[in-house]
C-alpha atoms as a PDB file:
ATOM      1  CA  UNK A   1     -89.943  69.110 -67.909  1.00  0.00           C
ATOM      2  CA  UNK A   2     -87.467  68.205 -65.103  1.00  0.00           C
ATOM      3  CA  UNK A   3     -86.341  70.933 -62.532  1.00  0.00           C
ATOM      4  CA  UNK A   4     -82.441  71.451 -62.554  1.00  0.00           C
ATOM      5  CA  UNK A   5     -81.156  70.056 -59.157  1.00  0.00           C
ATOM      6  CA  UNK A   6     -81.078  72.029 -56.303  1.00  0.00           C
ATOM      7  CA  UNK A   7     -77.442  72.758 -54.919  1.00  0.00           C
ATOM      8  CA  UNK A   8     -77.577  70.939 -51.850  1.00  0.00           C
ATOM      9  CA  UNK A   9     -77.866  67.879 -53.717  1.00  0.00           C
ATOM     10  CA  UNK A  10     -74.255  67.876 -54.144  1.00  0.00           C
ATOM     11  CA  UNK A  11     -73.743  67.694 -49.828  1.00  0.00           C
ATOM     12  CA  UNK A  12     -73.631  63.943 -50.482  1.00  0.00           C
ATOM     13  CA  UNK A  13     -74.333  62.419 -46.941  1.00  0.00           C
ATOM     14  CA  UNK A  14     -71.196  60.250 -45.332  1.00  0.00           C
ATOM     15  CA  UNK A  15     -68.579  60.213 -42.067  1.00  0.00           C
ATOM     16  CA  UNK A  16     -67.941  63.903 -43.115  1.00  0.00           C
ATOM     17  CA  UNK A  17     -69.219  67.237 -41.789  1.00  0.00           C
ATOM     18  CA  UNK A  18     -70.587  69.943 -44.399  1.00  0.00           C
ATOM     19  CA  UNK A  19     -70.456  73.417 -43.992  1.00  0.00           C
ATOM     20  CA  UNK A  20     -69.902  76.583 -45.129  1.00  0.00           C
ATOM     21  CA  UNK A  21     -66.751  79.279 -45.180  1.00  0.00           C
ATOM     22  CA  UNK A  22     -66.409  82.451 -46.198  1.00  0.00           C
ATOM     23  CA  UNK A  23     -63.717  83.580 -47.833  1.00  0.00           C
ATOM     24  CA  UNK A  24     -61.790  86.241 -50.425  1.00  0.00           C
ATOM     25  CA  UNK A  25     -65.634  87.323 -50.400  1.00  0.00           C
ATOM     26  CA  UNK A  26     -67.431  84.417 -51.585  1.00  0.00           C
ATOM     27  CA  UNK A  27     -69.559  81.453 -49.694  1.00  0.00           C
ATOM     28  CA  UNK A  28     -67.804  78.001 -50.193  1.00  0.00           C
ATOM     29  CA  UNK A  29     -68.904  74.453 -49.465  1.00  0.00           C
ATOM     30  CA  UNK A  30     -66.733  72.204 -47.664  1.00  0.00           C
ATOM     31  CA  UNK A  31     -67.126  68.699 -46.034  1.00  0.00           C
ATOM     32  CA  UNK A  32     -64.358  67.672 -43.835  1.00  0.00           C
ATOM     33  CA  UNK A  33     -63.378  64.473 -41.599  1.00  0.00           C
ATOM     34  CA  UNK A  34     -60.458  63.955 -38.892  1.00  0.00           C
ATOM     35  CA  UNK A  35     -58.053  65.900 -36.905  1.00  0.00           C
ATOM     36  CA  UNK A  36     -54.568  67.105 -37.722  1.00  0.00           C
ATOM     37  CA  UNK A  37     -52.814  69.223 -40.023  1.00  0.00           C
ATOM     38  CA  UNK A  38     -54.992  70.374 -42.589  1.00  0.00           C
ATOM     39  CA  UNK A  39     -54.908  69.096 -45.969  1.00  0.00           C
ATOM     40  CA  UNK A  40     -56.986  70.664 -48.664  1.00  0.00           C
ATOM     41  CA  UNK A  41     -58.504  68.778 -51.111  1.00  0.00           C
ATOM     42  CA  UNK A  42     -59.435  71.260 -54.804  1.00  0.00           C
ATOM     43  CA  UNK A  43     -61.171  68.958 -57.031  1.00  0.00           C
ATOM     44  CA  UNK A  44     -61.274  69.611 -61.094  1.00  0.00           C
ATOM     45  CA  UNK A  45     -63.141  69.373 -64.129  1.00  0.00           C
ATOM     46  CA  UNK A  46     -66.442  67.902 -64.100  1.00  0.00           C
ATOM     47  CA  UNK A  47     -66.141  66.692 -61.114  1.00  0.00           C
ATOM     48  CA  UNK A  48     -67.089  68.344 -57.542  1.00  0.00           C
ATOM     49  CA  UNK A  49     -65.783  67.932 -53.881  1.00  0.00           C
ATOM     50  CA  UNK A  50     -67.121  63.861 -53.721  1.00  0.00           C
ATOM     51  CA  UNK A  51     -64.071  63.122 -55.695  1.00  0.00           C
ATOM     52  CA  UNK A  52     -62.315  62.954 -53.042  1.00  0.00           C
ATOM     53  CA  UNK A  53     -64.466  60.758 -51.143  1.00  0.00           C
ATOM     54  CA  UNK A  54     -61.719  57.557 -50.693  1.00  0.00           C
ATOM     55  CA  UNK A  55     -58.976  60.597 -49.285  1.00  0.00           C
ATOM     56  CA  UNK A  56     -61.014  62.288 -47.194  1.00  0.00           C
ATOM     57  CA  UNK A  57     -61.677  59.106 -44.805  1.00  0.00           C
ATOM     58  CA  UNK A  58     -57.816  57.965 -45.661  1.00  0.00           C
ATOM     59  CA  UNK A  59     -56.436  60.824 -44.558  1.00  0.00           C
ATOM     60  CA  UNK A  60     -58.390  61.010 -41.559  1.00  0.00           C
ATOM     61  CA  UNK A  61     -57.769  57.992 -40.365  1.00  0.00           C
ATOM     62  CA  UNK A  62     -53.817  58.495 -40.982  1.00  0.00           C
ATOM     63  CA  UNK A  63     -54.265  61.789 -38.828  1.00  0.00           C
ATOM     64  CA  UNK A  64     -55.216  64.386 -40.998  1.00  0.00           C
ATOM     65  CA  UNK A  65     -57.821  66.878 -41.212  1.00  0.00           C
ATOM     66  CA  UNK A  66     -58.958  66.825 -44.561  1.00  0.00           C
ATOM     67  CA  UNK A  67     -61.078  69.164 -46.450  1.00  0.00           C
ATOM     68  CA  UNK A  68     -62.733  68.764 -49.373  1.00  0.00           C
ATOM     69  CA  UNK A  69     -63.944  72.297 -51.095  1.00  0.00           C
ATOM     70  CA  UNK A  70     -66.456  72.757 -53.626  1.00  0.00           C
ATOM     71  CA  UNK A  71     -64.426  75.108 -55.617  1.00  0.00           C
ATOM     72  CA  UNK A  72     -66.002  78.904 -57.074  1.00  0.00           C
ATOM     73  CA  UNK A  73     -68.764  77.649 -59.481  1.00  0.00           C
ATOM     74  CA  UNK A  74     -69.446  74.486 -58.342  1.00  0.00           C
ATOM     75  CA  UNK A  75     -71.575  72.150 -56.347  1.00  0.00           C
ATOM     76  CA  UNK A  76     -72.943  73.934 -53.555  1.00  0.00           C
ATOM     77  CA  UNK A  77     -70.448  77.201 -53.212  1.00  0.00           C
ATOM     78  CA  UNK A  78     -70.944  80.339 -54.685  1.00  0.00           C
ATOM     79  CA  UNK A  79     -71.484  80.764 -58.638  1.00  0.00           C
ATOM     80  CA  UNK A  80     -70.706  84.546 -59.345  1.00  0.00           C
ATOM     81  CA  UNK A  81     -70.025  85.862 -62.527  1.00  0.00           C
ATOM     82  CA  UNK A  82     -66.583  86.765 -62.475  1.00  0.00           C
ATOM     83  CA  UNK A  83     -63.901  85.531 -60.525  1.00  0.00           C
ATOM     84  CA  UNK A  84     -62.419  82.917 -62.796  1.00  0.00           C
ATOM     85  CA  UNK A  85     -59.374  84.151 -63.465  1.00  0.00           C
ATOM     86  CA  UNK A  86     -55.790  82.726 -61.695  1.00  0.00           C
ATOM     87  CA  UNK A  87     -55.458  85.710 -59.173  1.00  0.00           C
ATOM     88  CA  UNK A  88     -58.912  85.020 -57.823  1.00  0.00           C
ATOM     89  CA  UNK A  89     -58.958  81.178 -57.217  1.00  0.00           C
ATOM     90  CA  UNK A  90     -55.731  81.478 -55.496  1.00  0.00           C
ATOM     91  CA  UNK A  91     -57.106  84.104 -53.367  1.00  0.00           C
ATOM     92  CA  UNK A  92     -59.988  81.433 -53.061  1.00  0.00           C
ATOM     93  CA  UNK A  93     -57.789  78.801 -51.757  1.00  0.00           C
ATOM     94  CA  UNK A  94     -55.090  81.072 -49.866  1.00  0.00           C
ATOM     95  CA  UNK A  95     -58.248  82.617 -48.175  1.00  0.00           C
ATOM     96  CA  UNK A  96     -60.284  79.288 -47.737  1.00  0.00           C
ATOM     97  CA  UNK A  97     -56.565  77.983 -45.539  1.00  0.00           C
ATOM     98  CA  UNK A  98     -56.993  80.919 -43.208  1.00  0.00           C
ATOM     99  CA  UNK A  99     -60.460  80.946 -42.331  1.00  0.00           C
ATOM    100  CA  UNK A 100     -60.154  77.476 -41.243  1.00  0.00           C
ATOM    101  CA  UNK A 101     -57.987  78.552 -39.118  1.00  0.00           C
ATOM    102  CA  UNK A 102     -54.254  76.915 -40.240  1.00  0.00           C
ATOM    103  CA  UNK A 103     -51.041  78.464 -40.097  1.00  0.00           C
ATOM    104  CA  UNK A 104     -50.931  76.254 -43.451  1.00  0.00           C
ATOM    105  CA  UNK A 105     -51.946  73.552 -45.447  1.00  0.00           C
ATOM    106  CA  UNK A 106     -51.038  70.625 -47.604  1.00  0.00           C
ATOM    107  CA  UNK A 107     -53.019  71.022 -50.910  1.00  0.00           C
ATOM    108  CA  UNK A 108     -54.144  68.259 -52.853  1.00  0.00           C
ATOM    109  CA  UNK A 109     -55.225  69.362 -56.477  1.00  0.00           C
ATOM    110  CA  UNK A 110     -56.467  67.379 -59.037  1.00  0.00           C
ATOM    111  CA  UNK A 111     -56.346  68.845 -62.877  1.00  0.00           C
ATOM    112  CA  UNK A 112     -57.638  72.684 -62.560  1.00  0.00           C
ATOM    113  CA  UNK A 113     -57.223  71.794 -58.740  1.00  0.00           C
ATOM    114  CA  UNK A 114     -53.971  70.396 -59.380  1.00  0.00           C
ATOM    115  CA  UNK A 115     -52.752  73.573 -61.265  1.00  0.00           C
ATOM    116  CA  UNK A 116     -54.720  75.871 -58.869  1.00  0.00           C
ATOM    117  CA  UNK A 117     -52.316  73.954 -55.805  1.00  0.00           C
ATOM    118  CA  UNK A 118     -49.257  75.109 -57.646  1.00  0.00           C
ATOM    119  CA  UNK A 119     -50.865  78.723 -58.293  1.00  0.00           C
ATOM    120  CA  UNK A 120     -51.044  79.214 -55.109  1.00  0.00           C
ATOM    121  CA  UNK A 121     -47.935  77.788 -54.121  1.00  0.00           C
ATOM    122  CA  UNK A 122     -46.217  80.220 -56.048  1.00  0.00           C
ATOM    123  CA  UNK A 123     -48.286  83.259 -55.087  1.00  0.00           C
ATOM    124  CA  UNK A 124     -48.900  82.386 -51.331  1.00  0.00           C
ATOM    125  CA  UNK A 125     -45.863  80.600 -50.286  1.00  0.00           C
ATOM    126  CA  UNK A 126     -46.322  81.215 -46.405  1.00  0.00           C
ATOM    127  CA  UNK A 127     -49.621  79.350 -46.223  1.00  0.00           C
ATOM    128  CA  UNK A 128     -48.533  76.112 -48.434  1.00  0.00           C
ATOM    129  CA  UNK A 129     -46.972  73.109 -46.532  1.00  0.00           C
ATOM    130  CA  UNK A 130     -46.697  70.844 -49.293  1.00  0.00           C
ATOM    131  CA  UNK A 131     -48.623  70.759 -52.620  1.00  0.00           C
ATOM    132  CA  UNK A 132     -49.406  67.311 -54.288  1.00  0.00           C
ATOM    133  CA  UNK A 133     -50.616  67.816 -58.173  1.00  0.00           C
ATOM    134  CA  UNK A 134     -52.873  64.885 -59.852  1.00  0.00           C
ATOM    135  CA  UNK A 135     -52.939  64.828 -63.422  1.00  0.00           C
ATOM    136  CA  UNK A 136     -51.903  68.429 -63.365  1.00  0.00           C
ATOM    137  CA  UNK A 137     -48.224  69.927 -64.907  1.00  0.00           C
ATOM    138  CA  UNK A 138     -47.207  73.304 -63.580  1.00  0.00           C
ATOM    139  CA  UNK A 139     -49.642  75.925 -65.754  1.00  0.00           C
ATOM    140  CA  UNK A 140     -46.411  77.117 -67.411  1.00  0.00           C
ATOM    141  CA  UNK A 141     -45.319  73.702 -68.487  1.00  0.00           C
ATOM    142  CA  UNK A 142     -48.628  73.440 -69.969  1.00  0.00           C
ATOM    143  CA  UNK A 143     -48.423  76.616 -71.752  1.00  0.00           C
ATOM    144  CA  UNK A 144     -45.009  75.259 -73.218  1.00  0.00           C
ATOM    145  CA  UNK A 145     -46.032  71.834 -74.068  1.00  0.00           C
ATOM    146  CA  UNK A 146     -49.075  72.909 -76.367  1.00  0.00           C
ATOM    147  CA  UNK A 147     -47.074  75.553 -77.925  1.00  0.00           C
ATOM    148  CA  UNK A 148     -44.559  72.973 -79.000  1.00  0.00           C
ATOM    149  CA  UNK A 149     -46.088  69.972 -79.043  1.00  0.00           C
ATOM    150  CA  UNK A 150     -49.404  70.982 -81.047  1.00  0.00           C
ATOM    151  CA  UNK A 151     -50.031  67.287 -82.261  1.00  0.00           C
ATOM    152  CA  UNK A 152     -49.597  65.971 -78.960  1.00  0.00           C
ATOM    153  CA  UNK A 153     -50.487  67.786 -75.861  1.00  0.00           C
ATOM    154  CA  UNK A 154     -52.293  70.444 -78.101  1.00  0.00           C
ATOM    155  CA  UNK A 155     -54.574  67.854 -79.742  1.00  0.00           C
ATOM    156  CA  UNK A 156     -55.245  66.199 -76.026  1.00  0.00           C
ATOM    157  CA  UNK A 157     -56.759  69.608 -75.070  1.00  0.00           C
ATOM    158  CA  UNK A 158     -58.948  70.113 -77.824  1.00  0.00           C
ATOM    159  CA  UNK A 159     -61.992  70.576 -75.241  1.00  0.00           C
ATOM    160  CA  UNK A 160     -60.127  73.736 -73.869  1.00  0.00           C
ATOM    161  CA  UNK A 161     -60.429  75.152 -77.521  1.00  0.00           C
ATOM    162  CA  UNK A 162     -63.815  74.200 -77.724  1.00  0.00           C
ATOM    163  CA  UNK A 163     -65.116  75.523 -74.919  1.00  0.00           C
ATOM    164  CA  UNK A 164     -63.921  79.030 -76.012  1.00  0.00           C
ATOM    165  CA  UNK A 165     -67.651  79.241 -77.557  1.00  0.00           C
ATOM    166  CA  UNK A 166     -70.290  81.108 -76.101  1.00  0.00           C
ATOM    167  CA  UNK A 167     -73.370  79.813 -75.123  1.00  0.00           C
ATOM    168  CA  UNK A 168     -73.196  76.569 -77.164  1.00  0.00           C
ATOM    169  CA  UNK A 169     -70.481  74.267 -74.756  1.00  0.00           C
ATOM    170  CA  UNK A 170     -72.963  75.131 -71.665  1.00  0.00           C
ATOM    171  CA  UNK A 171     -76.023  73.429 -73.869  1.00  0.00           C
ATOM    172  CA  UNK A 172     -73.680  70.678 -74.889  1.00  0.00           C
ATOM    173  CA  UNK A 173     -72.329  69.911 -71.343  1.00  0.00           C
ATOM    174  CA  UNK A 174     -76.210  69.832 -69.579  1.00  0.00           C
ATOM    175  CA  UNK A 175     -77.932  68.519 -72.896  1.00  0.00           C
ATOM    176  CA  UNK A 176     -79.564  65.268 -72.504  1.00  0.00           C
ATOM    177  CA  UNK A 177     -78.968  65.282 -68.280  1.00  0.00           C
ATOM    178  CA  UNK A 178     -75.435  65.810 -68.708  1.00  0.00           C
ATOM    179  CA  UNK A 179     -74.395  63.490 -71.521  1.00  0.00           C
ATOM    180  CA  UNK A 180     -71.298  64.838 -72.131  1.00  0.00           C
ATOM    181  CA  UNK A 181     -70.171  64.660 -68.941  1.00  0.00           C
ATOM    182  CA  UNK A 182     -70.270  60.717 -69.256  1.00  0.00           C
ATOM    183  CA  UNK A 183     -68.813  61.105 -72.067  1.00  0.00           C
ATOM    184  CA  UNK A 184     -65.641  62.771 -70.295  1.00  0.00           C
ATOM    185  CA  UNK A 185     -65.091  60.028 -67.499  1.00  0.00           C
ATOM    186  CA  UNK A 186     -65.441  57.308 -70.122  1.00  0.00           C
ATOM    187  CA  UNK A 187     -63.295  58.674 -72.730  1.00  0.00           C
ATOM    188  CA  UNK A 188     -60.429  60.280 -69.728  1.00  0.00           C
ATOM    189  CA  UNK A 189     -60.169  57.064 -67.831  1.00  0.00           C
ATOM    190  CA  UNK A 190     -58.488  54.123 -67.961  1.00  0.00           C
ATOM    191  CA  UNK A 191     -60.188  51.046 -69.140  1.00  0.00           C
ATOM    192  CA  UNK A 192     -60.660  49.431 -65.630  1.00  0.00           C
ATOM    193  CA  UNK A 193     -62.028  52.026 -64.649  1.00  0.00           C
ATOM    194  CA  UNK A 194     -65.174  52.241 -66.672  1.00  0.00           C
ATOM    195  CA  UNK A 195     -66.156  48.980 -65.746  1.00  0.00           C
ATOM    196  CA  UNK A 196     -65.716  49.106 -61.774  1.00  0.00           C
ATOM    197  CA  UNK A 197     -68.871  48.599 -59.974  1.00  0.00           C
ATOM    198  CA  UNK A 198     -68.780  52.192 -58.495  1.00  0.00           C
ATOM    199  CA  UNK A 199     -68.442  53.837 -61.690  1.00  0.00           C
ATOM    200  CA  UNK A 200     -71.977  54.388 -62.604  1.00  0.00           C
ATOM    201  CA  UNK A 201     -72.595  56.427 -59.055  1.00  0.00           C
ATOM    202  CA  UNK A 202     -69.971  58.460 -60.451  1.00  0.00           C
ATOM    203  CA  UNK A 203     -71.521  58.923 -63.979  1.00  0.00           C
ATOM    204  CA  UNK A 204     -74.710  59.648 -62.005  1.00  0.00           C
ATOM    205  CA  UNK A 205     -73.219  62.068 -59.264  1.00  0.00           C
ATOM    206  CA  UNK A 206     -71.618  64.175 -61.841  1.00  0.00           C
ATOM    207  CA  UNK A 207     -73.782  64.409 -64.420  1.00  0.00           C
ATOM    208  CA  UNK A 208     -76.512  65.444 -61.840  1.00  0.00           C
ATOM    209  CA  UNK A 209     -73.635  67.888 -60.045  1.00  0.00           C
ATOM    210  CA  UNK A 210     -73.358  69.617 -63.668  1.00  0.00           C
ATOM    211  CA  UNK A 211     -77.019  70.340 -63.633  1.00  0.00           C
ATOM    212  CA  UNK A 212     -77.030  72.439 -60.673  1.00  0.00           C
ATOM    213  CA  UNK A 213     -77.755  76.131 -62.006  1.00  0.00           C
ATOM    214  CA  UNK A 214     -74.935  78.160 -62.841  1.00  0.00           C
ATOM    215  CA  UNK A 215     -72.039  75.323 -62.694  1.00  0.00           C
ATOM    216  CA  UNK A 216     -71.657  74.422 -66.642  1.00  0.00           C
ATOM    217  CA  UNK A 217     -71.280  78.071 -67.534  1.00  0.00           C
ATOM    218  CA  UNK A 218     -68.482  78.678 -64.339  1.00  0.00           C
ATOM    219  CA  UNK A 219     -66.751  75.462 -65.242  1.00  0.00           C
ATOM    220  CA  UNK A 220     -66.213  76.746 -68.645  1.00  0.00           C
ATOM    221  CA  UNK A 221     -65.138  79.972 -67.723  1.00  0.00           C
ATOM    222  CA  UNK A 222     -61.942  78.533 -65.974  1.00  0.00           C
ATOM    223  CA  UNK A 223     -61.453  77.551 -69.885  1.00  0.00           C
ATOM    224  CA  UNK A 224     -62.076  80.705 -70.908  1.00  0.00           C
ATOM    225  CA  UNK A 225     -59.882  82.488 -68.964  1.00  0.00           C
ATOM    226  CA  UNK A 226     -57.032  80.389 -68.938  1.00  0.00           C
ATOM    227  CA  UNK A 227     -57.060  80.599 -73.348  1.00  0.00           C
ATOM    228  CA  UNK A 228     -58.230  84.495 -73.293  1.00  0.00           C
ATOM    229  CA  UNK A 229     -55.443  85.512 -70.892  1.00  0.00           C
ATOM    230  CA  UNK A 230     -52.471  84.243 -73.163  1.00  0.00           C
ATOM    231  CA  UNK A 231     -53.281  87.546 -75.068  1.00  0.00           C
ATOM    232  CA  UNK A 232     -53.404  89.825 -72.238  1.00  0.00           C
ATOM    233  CA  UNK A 233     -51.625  91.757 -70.013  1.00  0.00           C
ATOM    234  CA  UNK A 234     -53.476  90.050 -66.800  1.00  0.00           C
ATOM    235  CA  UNK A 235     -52.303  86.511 -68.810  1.00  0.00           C
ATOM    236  CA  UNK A 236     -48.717  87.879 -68.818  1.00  0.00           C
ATOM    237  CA  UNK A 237     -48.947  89.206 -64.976  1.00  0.00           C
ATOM    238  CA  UNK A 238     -49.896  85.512 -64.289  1.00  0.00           C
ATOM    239  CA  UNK A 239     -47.056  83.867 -65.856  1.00  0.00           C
ATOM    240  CA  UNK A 240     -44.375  86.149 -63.783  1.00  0.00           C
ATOM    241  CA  UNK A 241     -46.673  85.341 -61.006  1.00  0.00           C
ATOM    242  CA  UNK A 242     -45.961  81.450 -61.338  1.00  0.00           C
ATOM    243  CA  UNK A 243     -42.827  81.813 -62.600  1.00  0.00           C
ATOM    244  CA  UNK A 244     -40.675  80.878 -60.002  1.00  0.00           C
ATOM    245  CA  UNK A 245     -39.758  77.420 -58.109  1.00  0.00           C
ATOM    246  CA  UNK A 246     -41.875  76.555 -55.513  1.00  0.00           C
ATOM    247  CA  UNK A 247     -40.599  76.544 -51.704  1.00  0.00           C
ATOM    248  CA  UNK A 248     -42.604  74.010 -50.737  1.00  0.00           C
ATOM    249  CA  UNK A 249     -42.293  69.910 -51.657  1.00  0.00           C
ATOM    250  CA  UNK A 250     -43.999  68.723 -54.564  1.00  0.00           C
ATOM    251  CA  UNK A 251     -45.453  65.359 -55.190  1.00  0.00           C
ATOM    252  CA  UNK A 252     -46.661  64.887 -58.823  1.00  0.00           C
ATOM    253  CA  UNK A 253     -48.698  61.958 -59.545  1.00  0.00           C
ATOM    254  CA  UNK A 254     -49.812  61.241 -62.893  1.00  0.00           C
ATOM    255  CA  UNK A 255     -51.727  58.444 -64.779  1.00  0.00           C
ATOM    256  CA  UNK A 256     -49.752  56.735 -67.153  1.00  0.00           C
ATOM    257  CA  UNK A 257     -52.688  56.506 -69.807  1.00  0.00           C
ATOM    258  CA  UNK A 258     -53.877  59.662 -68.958  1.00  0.00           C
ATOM    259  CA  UNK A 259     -55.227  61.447 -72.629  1.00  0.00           C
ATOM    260  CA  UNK A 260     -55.642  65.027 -71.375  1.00  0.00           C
ATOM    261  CA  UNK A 261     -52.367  65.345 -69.706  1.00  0.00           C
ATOM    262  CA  UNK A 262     -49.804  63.272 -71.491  1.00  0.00           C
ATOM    263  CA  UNK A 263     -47.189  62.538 -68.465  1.00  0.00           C
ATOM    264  CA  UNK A 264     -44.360  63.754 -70.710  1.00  0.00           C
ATOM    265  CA  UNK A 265     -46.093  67.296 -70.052  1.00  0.00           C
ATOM    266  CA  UNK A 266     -46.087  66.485 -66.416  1.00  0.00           C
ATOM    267  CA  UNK A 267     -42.222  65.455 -66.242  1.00  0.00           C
ATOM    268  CA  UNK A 268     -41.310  68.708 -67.934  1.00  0.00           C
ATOM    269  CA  UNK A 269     -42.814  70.362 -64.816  1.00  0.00           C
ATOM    270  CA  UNK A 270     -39.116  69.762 -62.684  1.00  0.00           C
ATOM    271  CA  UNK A 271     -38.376  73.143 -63.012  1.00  0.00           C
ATOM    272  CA  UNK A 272     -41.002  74.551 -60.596  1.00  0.00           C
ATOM    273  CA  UNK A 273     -40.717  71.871 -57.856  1.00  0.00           C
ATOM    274  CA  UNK A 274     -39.385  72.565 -54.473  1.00  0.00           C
ATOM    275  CA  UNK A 275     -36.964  70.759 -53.200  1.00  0.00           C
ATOM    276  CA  UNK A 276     -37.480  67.136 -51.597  1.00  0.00           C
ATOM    277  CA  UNK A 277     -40.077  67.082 -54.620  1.00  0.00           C
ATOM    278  CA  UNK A 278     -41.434  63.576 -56.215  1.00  0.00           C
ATOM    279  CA  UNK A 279     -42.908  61.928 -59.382  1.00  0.00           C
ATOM    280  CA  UNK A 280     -45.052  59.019 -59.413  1.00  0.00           C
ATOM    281  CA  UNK A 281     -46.688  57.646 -61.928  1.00  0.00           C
ATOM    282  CA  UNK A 282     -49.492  55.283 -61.639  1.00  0.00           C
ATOM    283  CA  UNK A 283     -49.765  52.534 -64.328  1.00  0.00           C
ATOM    284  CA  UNK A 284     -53.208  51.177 -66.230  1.00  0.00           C
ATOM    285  CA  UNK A 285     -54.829  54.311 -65.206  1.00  0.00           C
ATOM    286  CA  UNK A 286     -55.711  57.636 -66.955  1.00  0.00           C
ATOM    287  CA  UNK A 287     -56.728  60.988 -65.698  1.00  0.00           C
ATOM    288  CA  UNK A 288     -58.552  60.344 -62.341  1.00  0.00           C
ATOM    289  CA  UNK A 289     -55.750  58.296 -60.315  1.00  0.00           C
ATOM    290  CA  UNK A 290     -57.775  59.337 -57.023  1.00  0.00           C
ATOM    291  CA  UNK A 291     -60.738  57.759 -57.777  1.00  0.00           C
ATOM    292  CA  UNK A 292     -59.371  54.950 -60.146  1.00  0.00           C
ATOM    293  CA  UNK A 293     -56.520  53.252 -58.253  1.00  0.00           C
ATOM    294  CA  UNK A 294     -57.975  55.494 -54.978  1.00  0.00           C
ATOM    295  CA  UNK A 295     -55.533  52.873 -52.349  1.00  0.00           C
ATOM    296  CA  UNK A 296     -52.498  53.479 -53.894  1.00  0.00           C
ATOM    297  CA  UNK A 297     -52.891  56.644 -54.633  1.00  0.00           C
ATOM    298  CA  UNK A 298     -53.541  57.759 -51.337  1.00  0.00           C
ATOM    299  CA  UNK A 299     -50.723  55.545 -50.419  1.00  0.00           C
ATOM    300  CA  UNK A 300     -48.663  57.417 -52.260  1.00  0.00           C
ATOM    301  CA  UNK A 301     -49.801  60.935 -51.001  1.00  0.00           C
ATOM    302  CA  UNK A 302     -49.543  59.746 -47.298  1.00  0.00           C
ATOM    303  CA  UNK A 303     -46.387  58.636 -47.652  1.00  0.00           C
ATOM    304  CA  UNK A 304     -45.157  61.931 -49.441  1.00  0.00           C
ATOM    305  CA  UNK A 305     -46.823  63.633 -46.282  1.00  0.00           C
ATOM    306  CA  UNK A 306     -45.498  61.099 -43.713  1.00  0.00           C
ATOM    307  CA  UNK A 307     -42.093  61.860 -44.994  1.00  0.00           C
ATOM    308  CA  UNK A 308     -42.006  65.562 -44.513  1.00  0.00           C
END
């Protein structure tokens, strides 16, 4: 019988530095490249910090010091087992900016990362420079859309319903070596995509990432939470929380075949960005614009930056 992977085969060797930072009481794994103001880079689901493997050299070399966290739960950061909830990531994050010691930071979210970057945006406005969101509408635009779209952006997140289970979406996310994860980056992405020669390193990282003890059953619990919460008075305290337009610049970028997402949910996220905010959307690719069309993507987000 095969031993699960150990953690630290996520620190995926490269031009990047990997280390670890404390912070809102928890160990996290970073790996970070170049000098400048800081941008953090918050991965999402079921992926870990290599995503962001084409922006963390890009943004170094455009003078940037970019980070790349494994978030709570994942890869080689801390997997305890609570924490999952809004309040807590964006302590995560907000206390992940200070103890690298920035005034503040540009965050770069993808999906849950993507959502977490406005969280914390709206909750710690002080430490938030900009805030870019891939593939990721404002949590309460999300909330909206599935509530009145229910055949649309409801059916797209049928996973989030299904991962409500106990026990059984953990088996079916590390059965068979992390199958299902495959299955996800196949059936998210755009049909270039799955056919690029890098592609099956990616199907191999991350179904070997989701392995690593502890990270299916913390992955799912940012499901959990998110679902469980809408009947709950922490749920409601989250929505006042995020309630409010951001401060800080927004750039939104968004796949146009992206199934998960749809980009009209995305577009109906105007009223919670800051001014001198943006929309791009990316054609002929779906929910992973970073790591499908990675040049102009980061175009795009250096740009954004550039222009601040």
């Amino acid at each position: 019988m095969r031993l699960p992977p150990d953690p630290s085969t996520t620190r995926v060797p490269g031009p990047w530095a990997h280390r670890d930072v404390s912070a809102n009481g928890i160990r996290l794994h970073v790996a970070e490249l170049g000098d400048g103001p800081l941008v953090l880079l918050l991965h999402g689901f079921p992926q870990f910090w290599w995503a962001w493997r084409h922006q963390l050299t890009a943004l170094a070399a455009a003078g940037y010091r970019a980070v790349a966290v494994d978030l709570r739960g994942y890869g080689d950061s801390d997997k305890p087992p609570r924490g999952y909830d809004g309040f807590t990531l964006a302590g995560d994050v907000a206390g992940l900016v200070k103890a690298l010691g920035a005034p503040r930071a540009h965050l770069v979210g993808h999906a849950w990362g993507g959502m977490l970057a406005w969280t914390v945006g709206a909750m710690h406005p002080r430490l938030v420079h900009s805030v870019t969101a891939i593939s990721a509408p404002h949590p309460l635009a999300l909330r909206r859309a599935v509530r009145k779209d229910p055949r649309g952006q409801g059916k797209a997140l049928g996973h989030l319903f299904r991962f409500q289970l106990p026990v059984y979406p953990e088996r079916k996310l590390t059965a068979d070596d992390g199958a299902a994860v495959e299955a996800l980056l196949r059936e998210w992405s755009g049909p270039k995509w799955t056919v690029a020669p890098e592609f099956d390193e990616v199907v191999r990282r991350n179904r070997e990432a989701v392995l690593v003890p502890g990270v299916a059953h913390s992955a799912l619990e940012y499901y959990r939470w998110a679902v469980r919460s809408l009947l709950r008075s922490d749920g409601r305290r989250f929505a006042e929380a995020v309630s409010q337009r951001l401060t800080a610049p927004v750039l939104q970028l968004h796949g146009a075949l992206d199934p998960v997402m749809l980009a009209r949910t995305a577009l109906d996220s105007a009223d919670w960005r800051g001014p001198g905010s943006v929309y791009r959307c990316v054609q002929e690719v779906g929910h992973f614009p970073h790591q499908e069309a990675p040049q102009t993507t980061t175009g795009m987000i250096t740009d954004f930056l550039a222009g601040l």
